[in-house]
PDB file of N, CA and C in Angstrom:
ATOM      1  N   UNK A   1     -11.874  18.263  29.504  1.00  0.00           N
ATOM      2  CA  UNK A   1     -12.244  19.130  28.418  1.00  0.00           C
ATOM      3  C   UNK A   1     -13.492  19.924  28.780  1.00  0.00           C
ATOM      4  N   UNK A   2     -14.650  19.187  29.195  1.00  0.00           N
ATOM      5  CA  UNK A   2     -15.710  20.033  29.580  1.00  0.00           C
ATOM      6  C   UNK A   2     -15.562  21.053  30.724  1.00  0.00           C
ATOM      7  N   UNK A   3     -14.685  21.081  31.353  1.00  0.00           N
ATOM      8  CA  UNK A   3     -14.371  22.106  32.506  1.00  0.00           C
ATOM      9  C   UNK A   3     -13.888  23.543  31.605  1.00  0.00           C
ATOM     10  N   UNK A   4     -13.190  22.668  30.575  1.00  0.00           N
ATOM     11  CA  UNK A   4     -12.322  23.906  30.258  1.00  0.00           C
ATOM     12  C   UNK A   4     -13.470  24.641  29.463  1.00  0.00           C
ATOM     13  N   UNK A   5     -14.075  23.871  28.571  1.00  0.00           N
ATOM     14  CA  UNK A   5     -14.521  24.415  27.238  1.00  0.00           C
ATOM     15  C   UNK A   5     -15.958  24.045  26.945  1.00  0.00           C
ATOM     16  N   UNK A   6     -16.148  23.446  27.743  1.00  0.00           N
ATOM     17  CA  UNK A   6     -17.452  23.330  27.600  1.00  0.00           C
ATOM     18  C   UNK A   6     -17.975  21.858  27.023  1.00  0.00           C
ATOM     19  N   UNK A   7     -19.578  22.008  26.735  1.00  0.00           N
ATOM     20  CA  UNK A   7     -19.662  20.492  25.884  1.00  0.00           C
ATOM     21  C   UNK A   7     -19.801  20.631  24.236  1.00  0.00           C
ATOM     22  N   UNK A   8     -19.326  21.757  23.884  1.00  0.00           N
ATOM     23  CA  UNK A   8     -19.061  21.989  22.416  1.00  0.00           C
ATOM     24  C   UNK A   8     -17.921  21.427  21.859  1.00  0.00           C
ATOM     25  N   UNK A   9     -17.877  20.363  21.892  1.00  0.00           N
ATOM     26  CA  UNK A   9     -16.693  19.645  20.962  1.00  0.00           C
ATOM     27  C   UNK A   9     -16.690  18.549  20.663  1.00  0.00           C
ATOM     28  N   UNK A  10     -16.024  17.771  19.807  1.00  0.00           N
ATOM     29  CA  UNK A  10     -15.761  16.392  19.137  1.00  0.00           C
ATOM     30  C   UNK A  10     -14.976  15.658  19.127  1.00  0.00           C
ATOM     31  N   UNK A  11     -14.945  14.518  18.928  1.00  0.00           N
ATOM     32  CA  UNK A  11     -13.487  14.088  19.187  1.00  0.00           C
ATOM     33  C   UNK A  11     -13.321  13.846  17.559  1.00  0.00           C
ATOM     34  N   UNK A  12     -11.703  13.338  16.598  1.00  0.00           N
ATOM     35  CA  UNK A  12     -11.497  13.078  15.426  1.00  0.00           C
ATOM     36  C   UNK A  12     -10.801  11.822  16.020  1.00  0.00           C
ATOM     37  N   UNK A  13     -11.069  10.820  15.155  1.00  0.00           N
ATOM     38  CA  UNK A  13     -10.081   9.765  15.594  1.00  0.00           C
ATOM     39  C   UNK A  13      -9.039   9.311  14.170  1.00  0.00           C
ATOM     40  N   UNK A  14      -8.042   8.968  14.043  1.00  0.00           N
ATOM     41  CA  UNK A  14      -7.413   8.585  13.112  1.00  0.00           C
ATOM     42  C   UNK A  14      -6.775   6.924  13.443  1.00  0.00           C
ATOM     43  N   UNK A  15      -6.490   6.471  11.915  1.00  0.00           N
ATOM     44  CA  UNK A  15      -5.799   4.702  12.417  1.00  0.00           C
ATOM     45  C   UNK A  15      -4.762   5.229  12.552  1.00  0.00           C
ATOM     46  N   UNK A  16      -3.514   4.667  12.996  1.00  0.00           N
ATOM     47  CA  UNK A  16      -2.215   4.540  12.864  1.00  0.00           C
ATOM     48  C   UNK A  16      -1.695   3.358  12.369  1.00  0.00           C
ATOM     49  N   UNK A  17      -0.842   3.388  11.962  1.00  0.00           N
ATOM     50  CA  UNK A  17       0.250   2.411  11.377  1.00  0.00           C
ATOM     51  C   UNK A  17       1.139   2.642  11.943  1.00  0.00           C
ATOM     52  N   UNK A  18       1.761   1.308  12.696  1.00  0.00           N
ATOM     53  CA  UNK A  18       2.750   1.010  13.321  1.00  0.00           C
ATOM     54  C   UNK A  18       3.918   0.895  12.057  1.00  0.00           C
ATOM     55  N   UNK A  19       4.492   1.316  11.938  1.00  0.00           N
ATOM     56  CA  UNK A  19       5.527   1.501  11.030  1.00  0.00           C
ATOM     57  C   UNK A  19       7.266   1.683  10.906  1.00  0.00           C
ATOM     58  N   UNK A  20       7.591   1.737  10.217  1.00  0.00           N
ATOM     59  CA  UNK A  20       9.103   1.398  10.474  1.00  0.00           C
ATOM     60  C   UNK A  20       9.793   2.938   9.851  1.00  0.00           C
ATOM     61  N   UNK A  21      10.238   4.261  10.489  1.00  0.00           N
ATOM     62  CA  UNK A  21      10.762   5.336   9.435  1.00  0.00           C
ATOM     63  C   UNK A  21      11.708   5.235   8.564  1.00  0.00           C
ATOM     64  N   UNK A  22      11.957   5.444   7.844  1.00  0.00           N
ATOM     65  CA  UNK A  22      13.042   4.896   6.816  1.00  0.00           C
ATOM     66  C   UNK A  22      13.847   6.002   5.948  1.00  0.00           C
ATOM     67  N   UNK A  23      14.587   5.525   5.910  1.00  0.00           N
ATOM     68  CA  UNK A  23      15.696   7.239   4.794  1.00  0.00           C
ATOM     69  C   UNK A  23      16.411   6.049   3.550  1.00  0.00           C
ATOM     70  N   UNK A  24      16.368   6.096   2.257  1.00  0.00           N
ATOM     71  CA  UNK A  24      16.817   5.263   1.593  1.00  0.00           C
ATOM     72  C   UNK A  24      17.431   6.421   0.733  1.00  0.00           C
ATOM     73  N   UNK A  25      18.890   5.774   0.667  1.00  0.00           N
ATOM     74  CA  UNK A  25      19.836   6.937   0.185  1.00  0.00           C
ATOM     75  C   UNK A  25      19.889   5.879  -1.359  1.00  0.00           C
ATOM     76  N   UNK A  26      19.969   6.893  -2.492  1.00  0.00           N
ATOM     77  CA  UNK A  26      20.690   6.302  -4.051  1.00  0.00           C
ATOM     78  C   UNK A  26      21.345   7.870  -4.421  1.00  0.00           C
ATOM     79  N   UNK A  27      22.484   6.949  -5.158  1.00  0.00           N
ATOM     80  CA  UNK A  27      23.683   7.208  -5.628  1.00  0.00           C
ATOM     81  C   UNK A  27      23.336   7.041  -6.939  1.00  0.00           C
ATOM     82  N   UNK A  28      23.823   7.811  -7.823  1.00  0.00           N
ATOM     83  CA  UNK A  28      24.019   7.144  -9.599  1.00  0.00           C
ATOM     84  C   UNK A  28      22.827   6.652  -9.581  1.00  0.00           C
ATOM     85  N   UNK A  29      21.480   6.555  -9.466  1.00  0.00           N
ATOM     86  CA  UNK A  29      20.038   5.699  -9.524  1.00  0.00           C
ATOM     87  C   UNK A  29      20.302   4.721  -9.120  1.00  0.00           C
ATOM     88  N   UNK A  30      20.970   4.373  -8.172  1.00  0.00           N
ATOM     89  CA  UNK A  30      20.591   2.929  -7.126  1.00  0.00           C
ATOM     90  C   UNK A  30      20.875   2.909  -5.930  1.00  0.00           C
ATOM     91  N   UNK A  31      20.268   1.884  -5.479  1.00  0.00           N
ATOM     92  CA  UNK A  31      19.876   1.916  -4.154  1.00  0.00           C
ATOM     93  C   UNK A  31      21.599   1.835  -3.090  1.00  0.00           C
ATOM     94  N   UNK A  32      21.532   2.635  -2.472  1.00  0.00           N
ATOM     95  CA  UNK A  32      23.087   2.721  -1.966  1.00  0.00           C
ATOM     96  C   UNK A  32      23.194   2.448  -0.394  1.00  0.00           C
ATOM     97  N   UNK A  33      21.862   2.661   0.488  1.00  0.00           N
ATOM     98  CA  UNK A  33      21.546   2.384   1.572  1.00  0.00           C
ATOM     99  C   UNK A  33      20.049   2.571   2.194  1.00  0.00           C
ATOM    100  N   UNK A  34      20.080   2.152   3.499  1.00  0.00           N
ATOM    101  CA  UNK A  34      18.180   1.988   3.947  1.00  0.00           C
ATOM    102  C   UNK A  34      18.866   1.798   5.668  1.00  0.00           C
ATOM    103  N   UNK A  35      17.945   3.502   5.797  1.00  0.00           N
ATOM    104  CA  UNK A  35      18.662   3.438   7.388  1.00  0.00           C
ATOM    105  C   UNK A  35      17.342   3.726   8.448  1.00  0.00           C
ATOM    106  N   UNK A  36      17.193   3.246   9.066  1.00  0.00           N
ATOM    107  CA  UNK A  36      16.214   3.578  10.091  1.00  0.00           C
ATOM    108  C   UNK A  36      16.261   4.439  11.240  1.00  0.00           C
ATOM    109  N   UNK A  37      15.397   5.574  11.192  1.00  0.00           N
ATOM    110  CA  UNK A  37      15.535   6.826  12.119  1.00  0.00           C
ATOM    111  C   UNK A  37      16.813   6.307  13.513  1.00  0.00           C
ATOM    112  N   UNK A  38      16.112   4.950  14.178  1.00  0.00           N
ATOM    113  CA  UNK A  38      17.128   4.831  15.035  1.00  0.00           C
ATOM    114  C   UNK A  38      16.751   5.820  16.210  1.00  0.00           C
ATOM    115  N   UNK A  39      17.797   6.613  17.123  1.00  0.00           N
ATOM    116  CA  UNK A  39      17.437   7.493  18.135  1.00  0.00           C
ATOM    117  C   UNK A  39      17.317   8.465  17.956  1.00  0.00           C
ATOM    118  N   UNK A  40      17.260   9.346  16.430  1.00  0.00           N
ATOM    119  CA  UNK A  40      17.156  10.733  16.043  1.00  0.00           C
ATOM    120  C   UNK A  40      18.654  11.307  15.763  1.00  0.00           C
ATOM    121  N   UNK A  41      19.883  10.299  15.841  1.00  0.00           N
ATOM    122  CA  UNK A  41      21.106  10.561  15.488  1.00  0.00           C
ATOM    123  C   UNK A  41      21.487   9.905  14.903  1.00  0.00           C
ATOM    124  N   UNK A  42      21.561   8.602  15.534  1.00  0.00           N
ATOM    125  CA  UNK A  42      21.790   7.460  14.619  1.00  0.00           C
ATOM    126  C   UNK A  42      21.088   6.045  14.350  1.00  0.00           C
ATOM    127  N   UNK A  43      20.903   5.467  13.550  1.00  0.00           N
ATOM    128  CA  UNK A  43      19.717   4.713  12.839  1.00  0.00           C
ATOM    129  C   UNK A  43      20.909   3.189  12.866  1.00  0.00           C
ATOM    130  N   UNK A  44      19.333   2.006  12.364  1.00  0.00           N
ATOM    131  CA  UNK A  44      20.256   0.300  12.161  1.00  0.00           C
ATOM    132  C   UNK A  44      20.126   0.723  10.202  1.00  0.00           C
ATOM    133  N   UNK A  45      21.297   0.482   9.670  1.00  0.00           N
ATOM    134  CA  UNK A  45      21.456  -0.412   8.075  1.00  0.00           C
ATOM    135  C   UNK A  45      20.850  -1.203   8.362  1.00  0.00           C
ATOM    136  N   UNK A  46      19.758  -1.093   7.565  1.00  0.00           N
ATOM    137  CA  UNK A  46      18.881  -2.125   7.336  1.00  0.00           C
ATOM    138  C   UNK A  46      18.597  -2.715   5.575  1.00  0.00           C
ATOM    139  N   UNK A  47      19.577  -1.916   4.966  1.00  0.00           N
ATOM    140  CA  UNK A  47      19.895  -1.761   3.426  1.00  0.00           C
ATOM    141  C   UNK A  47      19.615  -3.333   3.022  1.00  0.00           C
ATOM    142  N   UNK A  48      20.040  -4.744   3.593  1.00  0.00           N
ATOM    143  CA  UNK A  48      19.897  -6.274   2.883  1.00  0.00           C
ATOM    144  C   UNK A  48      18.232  -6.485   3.278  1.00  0.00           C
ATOM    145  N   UNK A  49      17.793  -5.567   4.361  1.00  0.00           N
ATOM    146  CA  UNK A  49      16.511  -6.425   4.638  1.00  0.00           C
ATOM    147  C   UNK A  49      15.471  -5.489   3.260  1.00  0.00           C
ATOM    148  N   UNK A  50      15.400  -4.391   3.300  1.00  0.00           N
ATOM    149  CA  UNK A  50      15.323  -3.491   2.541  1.00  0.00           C
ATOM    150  C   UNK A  50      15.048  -4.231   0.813  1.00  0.00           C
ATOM    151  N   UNK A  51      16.180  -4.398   0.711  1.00  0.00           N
ATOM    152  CA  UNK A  51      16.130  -5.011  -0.759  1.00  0.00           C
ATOM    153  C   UNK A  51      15.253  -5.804  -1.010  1.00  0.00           C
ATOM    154  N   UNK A  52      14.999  -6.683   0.360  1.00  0.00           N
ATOM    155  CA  UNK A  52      13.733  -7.721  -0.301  1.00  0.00           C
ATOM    156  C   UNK A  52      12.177  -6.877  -0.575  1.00  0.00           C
ATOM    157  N   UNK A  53      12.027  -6.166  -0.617  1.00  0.00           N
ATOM    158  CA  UNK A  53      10.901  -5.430  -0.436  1.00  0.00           C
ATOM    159  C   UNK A  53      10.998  -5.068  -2.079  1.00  0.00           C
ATOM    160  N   UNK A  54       9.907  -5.700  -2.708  1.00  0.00           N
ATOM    161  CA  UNK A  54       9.741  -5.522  -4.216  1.00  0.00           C
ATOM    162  C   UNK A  54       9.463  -4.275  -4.739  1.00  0.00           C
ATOM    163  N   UNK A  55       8.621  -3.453  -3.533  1.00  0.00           N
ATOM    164  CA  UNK A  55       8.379  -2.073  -4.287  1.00  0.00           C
ATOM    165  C   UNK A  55       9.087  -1.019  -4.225  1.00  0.00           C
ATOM    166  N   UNK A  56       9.903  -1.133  -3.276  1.00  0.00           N
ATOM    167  CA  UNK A  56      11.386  -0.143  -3.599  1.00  0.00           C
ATOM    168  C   UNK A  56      12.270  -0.657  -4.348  1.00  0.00           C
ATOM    169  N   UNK A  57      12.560   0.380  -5.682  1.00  0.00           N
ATOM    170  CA  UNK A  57      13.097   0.046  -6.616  1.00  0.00           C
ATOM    171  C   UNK A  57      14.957  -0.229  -5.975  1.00  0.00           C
ATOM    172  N   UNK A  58      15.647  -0.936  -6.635  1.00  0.00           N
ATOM    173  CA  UNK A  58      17.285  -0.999  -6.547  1.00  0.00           C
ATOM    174  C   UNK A  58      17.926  -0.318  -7.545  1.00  0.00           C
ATOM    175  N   UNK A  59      16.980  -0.133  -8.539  1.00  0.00           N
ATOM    176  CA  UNK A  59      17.562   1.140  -9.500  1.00  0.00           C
ATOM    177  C   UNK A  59      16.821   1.552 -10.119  1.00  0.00           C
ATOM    178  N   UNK A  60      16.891   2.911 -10.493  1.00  0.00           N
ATOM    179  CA  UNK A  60      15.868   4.085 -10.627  1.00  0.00           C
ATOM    180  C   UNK A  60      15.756   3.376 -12.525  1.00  0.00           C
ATOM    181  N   UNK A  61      14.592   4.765 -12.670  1.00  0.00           N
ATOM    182  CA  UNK A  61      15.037   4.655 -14.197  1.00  0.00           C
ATOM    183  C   UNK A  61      15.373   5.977 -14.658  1.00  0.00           C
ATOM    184  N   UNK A  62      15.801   6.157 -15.647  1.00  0.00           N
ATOM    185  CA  UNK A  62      16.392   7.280 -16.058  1.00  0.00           C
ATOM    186  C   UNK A  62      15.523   8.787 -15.155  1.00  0.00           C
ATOM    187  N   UNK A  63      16.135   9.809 -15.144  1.00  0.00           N
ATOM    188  CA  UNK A  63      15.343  11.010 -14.550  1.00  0.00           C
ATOM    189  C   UNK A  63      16.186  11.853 -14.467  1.00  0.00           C
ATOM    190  N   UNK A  64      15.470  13.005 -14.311  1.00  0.00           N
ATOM    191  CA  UNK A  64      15.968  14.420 -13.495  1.00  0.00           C
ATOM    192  C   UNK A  64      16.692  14.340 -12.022  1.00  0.00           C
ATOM    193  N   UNK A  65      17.158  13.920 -11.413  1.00  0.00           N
ATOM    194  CA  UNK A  65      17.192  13.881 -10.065  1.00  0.00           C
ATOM    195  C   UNK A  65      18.872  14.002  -9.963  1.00  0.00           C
ATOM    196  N   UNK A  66      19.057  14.556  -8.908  1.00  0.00           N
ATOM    197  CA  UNK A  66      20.684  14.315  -8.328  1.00  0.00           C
ATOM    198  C   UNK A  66      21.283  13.371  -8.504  1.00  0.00           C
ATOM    199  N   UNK A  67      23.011  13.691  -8.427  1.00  0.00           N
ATOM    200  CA  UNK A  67      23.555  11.842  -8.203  1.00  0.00           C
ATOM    201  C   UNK A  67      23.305  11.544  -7.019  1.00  0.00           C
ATOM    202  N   UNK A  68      23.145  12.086  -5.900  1.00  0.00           N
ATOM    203  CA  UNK A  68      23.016  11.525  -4.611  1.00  0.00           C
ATOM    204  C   UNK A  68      22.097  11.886  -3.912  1.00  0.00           C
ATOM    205  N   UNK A  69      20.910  11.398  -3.513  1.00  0.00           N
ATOM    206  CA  UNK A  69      19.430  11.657  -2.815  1.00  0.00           C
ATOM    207  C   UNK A  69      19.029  10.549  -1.599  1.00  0.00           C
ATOM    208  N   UNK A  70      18.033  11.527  -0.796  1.00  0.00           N
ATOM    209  CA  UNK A  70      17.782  10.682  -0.004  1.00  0.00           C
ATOM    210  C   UNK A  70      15.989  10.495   0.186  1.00  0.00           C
ATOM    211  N   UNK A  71      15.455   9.297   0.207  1.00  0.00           N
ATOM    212  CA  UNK A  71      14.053   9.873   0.262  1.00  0.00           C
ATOM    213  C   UNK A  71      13.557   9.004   1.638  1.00  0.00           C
ATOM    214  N   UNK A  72      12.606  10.092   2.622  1.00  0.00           N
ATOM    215  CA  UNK A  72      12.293   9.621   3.722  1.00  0.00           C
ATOM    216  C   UNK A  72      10.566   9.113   3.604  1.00  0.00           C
ATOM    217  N   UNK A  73      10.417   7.567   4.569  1.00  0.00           N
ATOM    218  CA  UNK A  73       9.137   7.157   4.101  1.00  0.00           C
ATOM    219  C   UNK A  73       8.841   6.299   5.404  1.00  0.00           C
ATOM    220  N   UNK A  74       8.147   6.121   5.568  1.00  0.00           N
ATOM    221  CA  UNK A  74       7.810   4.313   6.159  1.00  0.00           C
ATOM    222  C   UNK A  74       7.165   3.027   5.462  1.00  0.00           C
ATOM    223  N   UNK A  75       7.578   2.172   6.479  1.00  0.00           N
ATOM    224  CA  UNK A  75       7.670   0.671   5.646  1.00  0.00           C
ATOM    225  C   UNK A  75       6.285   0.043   6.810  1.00  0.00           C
ATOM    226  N   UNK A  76       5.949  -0.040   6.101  1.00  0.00           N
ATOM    227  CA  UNK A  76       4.417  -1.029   6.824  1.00  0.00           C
ATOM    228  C   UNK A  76       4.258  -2.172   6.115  1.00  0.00           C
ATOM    229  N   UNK A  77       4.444  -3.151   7.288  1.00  0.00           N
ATOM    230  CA  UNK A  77       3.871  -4.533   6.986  1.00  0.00           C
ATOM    231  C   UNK A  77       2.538  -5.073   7.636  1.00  0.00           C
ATOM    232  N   UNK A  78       1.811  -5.308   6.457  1.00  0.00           N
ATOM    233  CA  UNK A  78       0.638  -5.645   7.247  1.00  0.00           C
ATOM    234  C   UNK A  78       0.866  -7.063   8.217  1.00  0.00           C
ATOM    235  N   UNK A  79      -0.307  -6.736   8.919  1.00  0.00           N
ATOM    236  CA  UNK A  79      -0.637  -7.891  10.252  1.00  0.00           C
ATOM    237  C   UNK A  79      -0.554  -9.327   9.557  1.00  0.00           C
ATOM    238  N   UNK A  80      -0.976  -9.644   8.455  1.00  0.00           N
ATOM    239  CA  UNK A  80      -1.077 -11.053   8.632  1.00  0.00           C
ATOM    240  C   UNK A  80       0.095 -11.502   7.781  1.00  0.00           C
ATOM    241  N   UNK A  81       0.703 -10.820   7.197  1.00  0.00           N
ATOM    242  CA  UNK A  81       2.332 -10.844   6.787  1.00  0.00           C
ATOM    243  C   UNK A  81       3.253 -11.113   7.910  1.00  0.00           C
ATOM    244  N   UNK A  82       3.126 -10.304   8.743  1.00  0.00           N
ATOM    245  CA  UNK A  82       3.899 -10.225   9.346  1.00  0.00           C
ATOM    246  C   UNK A  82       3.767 -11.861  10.474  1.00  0.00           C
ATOM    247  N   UNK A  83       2.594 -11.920  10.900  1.00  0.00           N
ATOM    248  CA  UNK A  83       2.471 -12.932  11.537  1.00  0.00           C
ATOM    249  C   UNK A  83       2.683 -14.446  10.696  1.00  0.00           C
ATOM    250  N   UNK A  84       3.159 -14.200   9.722  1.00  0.00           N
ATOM    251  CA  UNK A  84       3.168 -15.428   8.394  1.00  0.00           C
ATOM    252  C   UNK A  84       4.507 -15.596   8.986  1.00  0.00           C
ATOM    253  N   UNK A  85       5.467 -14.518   8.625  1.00  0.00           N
ATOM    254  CA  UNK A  85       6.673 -14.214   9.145  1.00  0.00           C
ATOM    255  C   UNK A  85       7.128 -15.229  10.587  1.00  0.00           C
ATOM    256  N   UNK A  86       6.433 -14.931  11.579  1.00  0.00           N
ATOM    257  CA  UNK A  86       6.402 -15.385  13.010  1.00  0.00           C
ATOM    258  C   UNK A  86       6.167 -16.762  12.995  1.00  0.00           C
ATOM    259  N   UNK A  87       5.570 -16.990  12.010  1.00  0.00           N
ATOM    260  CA  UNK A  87       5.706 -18.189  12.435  1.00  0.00           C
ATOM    261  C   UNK A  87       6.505 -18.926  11.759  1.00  0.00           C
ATOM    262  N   UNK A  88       6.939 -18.899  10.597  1.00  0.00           N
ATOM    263  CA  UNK A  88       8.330 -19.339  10.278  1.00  0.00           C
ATOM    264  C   UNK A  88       9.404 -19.258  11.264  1.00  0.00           C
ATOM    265  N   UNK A  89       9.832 -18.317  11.673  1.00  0.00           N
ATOM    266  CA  UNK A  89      10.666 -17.942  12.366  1.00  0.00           C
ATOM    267  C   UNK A  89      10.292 -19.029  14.033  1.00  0.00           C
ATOM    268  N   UNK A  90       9.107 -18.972  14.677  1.00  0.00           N
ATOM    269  CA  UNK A  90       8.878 -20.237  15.409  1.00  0.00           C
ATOM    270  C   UNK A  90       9.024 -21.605  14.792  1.00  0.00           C
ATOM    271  N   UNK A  91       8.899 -21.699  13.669  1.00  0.00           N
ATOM    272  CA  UNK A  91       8.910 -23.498  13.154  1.00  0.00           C
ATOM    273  C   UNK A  91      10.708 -23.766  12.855  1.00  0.00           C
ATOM    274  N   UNK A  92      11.554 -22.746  12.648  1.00  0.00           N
ATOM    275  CA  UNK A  92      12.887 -22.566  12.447  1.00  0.00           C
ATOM    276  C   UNK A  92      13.528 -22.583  13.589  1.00  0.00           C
ATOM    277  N   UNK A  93      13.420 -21.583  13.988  1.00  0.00           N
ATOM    278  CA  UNK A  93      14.467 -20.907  15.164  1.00  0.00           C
ATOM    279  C   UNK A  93      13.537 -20.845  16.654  1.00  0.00           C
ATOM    280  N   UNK A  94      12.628 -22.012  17.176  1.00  0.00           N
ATOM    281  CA  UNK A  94      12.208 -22.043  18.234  1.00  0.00           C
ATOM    282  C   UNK A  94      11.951 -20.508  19.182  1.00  0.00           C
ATOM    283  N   UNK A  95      11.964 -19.459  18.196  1.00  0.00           N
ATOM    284  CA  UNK A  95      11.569 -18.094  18.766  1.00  0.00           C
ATOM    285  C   UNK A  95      10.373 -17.295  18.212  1.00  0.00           C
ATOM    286  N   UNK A  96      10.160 -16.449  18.454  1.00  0.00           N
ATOM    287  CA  UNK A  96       9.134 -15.274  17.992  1.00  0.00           C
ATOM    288  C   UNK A  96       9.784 -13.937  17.800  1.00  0.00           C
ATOM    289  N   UNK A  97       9.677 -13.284  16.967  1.00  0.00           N
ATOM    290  CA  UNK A  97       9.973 -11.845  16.244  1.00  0.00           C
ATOM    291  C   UNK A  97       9.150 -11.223  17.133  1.00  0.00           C
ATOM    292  N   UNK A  98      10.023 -10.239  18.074  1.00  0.00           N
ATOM    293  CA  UNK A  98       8.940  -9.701  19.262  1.00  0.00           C
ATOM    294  C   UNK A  98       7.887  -8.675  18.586  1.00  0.00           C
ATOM    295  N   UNK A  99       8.339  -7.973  17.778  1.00  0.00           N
ATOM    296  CA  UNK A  99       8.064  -6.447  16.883  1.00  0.00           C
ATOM    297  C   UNK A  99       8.438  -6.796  15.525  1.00  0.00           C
ATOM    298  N   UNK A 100       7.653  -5.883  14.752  1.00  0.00           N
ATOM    299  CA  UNK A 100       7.805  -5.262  13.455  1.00  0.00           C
ATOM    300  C   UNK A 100       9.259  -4.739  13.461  1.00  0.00           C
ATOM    301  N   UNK A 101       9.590  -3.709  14.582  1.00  0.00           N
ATOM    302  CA  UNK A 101      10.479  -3.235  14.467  1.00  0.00           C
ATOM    303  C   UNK A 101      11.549  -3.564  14.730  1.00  0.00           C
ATOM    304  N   UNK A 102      11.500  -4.619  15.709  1.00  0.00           N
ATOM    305  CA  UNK A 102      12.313  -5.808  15.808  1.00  0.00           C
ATOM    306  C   UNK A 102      12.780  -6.188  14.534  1.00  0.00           C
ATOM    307  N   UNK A 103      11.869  -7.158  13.875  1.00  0.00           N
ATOM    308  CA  UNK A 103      11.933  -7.661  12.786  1.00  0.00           C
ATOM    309  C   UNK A 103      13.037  -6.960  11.912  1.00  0.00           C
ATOM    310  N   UNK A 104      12.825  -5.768  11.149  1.00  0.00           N
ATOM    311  CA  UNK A 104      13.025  -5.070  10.687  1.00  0.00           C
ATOM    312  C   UNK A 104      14.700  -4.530  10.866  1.00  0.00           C
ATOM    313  N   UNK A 105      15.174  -4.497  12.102  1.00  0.00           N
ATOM    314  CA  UNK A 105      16.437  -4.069  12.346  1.00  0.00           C
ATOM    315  C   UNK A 105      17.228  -5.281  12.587  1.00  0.00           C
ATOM    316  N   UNK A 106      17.086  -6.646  12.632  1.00  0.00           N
ATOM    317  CA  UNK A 106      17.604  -7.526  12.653  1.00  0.00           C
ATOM    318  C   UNK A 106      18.204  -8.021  11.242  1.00  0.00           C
ATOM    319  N   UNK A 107      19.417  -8.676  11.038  1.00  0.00           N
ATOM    320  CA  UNK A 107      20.162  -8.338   9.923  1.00  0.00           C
ATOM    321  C   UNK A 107      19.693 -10.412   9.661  1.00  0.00           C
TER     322      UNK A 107
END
């Protein structure tokens, strides 16, 4: 940078969230599917894991909206959730959940 431009500049830093992209399709106000970006063509149904997640609703409440919509978001689980997770899954099934995203696309 200083070659190019000199020593007039800053850096901005931002967090990231490792996150999961998500498209959750409803029909008639309910929840009809939960698909994950996947390779930019095609995505995992992840619609049963989906449901457990309390703050996405399974049915709307009354509204303005289409019969058929899709709304795109991500799903973040925090760190010590997730590692709560892991270790169930070690005291059960003698394994480890490699990823979030792992996690997440596994049915």
């Amino acid at each position: 940078m200083r070659k190019t431009i000199g020593d007039n500049f800053e850096y901005i830093c931002e967090l990231k969230f490792d996150g999961v992209a998500i498209g959750l399709t409803y029909q008639h106000g309910r929840l009809l599917r939960a698909v994950t970006r996947g390779d930019g063509v095609q995505g995992d149904d992840v619609t049963t894991n989906v449901k457990t997640i309390r703050s996405i609703p399974l049915k709307l409440h009354a509204g303005d909206y289409p019969d058929e919509f899709e709304i795109r978001g991500e799903i973040f689980m925090p760190r010590k959730s997730f590692d709560k997770i892991n270790k169930q899954i070690a005291k059960h099934y003698r394994r480890m959940a490699m990823t979030k995203k792992k996690y997440w696309s596994a049915s």
